[in-house]
C-alpha atoms as a PDB file:
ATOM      1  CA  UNK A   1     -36.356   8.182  18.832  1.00  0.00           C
ATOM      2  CA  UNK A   2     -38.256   8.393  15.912  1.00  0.00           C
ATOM      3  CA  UNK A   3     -36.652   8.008  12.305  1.00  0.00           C
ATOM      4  CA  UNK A   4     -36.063  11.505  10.637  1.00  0.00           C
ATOM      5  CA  UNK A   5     -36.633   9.544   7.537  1.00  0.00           C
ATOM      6  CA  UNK A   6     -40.004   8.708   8.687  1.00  0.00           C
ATOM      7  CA  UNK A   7     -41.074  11.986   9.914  1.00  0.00           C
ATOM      8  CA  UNK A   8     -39.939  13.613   6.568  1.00  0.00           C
ATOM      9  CA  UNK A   9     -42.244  11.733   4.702  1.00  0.00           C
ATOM     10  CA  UNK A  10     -45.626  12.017   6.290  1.00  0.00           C
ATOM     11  CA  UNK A  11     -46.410  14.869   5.327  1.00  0.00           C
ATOM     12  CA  UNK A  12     -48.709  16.444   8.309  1.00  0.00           C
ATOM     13  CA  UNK A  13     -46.620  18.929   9.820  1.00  0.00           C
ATOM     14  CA  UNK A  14     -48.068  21.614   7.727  1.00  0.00           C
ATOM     15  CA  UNK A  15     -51.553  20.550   7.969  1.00  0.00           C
ATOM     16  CA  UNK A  16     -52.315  19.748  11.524  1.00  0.00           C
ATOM     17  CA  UNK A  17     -54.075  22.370  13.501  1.00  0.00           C
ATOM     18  CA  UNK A  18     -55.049  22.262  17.364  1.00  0.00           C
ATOM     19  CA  UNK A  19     -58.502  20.567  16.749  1.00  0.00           C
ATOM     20  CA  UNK A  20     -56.651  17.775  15.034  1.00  0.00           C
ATOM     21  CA  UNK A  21     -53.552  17.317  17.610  1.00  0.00           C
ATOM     22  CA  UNK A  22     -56.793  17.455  20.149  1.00  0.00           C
ATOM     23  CA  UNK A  23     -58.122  14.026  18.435  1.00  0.00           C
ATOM     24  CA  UNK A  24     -54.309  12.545  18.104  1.00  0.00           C
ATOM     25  CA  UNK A  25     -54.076  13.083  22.269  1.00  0.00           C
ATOM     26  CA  UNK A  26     -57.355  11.060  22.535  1.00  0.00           C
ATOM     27  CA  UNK A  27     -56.352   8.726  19.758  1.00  0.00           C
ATOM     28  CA  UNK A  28     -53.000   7.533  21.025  1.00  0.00           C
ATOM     29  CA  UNK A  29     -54.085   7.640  24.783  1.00  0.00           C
ATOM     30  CA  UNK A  30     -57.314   5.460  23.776  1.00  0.00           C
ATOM     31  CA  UNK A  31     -56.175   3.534  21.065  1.00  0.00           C
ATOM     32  CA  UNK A  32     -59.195   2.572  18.425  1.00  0.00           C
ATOM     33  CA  UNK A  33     -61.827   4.843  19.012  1.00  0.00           C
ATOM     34  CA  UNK A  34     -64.885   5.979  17.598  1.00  0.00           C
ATOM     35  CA  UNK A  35     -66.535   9.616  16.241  1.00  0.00           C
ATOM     36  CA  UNK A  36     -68.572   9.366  19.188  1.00  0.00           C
ATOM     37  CA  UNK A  37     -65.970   8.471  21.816  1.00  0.00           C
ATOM     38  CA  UNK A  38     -63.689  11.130  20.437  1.00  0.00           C
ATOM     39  CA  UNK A  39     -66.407  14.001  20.116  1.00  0.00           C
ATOM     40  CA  UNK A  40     -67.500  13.182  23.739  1.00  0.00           C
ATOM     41  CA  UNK A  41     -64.246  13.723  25.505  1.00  0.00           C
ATOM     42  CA  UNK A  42     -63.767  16.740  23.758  1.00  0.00           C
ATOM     43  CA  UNK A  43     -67.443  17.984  24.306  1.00  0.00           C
ATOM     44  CA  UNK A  44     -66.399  17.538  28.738  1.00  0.00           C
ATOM     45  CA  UNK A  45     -63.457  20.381  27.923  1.00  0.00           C
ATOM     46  CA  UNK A  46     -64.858  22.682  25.312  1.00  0.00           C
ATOM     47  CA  UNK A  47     -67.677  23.143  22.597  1.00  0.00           C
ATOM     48  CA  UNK A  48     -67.956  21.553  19.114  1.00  0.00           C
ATOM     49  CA  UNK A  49     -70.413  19.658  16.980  1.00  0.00           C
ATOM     50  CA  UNK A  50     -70.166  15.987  15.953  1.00  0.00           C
ATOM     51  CA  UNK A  51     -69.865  17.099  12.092  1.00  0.00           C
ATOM     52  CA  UNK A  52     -67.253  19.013  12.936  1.00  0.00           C
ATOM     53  CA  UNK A  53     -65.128  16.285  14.915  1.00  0.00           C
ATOM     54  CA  UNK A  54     -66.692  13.459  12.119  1.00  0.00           C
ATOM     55  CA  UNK A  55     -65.048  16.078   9.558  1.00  0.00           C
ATOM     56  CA  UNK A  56     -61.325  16.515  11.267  1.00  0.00           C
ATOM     57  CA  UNK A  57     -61.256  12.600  11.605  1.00  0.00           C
ATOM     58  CA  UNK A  58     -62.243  12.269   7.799  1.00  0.00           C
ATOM     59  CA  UNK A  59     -59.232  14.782   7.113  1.00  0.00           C
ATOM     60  CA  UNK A  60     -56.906  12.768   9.407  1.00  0.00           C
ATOM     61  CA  UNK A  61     -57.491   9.297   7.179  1.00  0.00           C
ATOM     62  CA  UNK A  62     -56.974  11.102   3.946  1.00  0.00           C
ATOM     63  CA  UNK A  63     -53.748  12.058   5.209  1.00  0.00           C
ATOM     64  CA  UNK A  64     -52.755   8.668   6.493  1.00  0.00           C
ATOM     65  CA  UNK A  65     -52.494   9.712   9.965  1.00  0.00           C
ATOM     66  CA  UNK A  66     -55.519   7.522  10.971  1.00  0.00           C
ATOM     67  CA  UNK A  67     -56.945   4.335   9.620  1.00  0.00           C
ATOM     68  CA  UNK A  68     -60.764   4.368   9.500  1.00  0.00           C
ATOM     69  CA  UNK A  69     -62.031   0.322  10.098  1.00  0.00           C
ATOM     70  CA  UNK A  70     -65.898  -1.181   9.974  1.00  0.00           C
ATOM     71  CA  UNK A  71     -67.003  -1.785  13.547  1.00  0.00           C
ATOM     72  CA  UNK A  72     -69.972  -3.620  14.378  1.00  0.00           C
ATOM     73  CA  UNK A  73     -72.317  -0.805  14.901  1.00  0.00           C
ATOM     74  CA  UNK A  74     -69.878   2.545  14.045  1.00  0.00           C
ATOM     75  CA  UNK A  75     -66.433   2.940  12.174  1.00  0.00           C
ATOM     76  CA  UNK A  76     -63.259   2.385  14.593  1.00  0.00           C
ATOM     77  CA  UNK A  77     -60.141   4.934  13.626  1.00  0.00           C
ATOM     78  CA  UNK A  78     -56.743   4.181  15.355  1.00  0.00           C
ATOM     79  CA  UNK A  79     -53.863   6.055  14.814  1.00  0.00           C
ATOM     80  CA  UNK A  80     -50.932   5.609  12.172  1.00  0.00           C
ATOM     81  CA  UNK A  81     -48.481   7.313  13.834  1.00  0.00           C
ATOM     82  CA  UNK A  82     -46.899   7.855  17.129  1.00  0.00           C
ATOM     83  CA  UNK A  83     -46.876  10.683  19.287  1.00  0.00           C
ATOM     84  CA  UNK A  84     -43.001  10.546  19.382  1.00  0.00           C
ATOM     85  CA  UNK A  85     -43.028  10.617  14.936  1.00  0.00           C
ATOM     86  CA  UNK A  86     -45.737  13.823  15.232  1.00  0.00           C
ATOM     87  CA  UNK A  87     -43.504  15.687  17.518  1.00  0.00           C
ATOM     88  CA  UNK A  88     -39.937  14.689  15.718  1.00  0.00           C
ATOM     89  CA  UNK A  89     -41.989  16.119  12.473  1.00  0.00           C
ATOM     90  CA  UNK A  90     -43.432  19.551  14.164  1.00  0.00           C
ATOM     91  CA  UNK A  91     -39.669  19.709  15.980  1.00  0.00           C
ATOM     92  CA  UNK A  92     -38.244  19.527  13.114  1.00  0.00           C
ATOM     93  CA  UNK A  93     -40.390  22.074  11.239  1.00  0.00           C
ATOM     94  CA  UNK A  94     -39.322  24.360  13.494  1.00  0.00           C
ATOM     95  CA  UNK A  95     -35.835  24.015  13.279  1.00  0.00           C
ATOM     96  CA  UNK A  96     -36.108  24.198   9.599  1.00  0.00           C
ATOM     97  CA  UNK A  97     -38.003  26.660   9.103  1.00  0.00           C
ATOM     98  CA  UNK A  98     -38.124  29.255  12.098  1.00  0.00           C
ATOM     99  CA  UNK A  99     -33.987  28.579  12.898  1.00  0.00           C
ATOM    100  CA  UNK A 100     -32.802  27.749   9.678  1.00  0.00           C
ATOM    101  CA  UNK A 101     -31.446  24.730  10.812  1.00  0.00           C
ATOM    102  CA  UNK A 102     -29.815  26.043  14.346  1.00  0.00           C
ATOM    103  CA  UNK A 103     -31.358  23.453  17.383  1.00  0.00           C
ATOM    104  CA  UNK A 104     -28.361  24.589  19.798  1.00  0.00           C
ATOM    105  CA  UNK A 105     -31.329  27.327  20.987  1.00  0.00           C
ATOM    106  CA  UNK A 106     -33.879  24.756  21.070  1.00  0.00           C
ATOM    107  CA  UNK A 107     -31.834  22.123  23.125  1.00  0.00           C
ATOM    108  CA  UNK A 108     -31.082  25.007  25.305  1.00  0.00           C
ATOM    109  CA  UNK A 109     -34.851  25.795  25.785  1.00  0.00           C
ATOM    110  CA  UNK A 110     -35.150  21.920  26.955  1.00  0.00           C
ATOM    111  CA  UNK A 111     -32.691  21.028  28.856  1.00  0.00           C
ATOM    112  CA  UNK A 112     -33.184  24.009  30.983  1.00  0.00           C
ATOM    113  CA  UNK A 113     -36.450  22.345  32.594  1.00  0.00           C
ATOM    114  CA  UNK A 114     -35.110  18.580  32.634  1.00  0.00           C
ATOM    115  CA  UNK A 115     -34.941  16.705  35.630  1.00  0.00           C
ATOM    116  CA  UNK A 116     -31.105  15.210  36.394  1.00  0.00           C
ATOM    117  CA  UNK A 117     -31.670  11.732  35.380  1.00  0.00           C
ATOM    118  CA  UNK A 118     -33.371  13.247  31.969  1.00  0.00           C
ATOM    119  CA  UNK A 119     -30.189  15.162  31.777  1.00  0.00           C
ATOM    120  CA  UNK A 120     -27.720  11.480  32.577  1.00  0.00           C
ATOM    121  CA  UNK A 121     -30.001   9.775  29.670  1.00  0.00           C
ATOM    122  CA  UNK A 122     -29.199  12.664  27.002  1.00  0.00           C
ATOM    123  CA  UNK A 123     -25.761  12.052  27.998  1.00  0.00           C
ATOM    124  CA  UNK A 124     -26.096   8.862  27.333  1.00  0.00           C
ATOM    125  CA  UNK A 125     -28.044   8.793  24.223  1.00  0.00           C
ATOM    126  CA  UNK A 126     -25.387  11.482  23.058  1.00  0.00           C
ATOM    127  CA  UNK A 127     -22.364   9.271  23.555  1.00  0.00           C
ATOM    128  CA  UNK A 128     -23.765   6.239  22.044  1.00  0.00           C
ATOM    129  CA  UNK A 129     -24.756   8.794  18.962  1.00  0.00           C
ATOM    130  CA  UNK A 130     -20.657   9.603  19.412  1.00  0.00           C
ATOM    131  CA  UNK A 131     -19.606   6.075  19.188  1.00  0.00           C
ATOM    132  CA  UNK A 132     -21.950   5.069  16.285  1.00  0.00           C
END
């Protein structure tokens, strides 16, 4: 699980909308990537322009949420953060700031859909939490 710490102090929450989440997917499924690899598996599911991609990836490394490095021919970005740190962060967020700090309705809303064995390692993970 991701360090609240952590996910406190990056500082994307706020600022990532769908196009950029779209390039994180790619990102953290393809690890290093370029403009062009990015831009073209998002041209197969739905229409944008290579400025447009080029520009949410620029955004991205100002935050610190991707590193942009020299490549031989093009740049190569790969991601700064994990998946699991994003999604603690956005989580988060909206306990904060939709429940005013209640999760017990957002637990709820998960565990309703989790498979038995999801369900034995959150009893787990809680009673090792318990004993800490």
């Amino acid at each position: 699980m991701a360090n609240p710490e952590e996910t406190m102090n990056i500082g994307i929450t706020n600022s990532l909308g769908d196009s950029e989440l779209e390039i994180l997917h790619i990102m953290w499924r393809r690890g290093e990537s370029t403009v062009r690899q990015v831009y073209d598996e998002i041209r197969e599911r739905r229409n944008v322009t290579l400025p447009a991609v080029m520009l949410s990836m620029e955004r991205l490394t100002r935050r610190g949420v991707i590193q942009k490095l020299a490549g031989d021919r093009a740049a190569v970005y790969r991601p700064l953060v994990t998946r699991e740190t994003v999604g603690y962060s956005l989580l988060s967020e909206v306990v904060d700031k939709v429940l005013q700090g209640t999760a017990a309705s957002v637990v709820s809303h998960v565990v309703d859909g989790l498979s038995k064995s999801e369900l034995e390692q959150i009893a787990t993970l809680i009673k090792d939490i318990q004993e800490s």
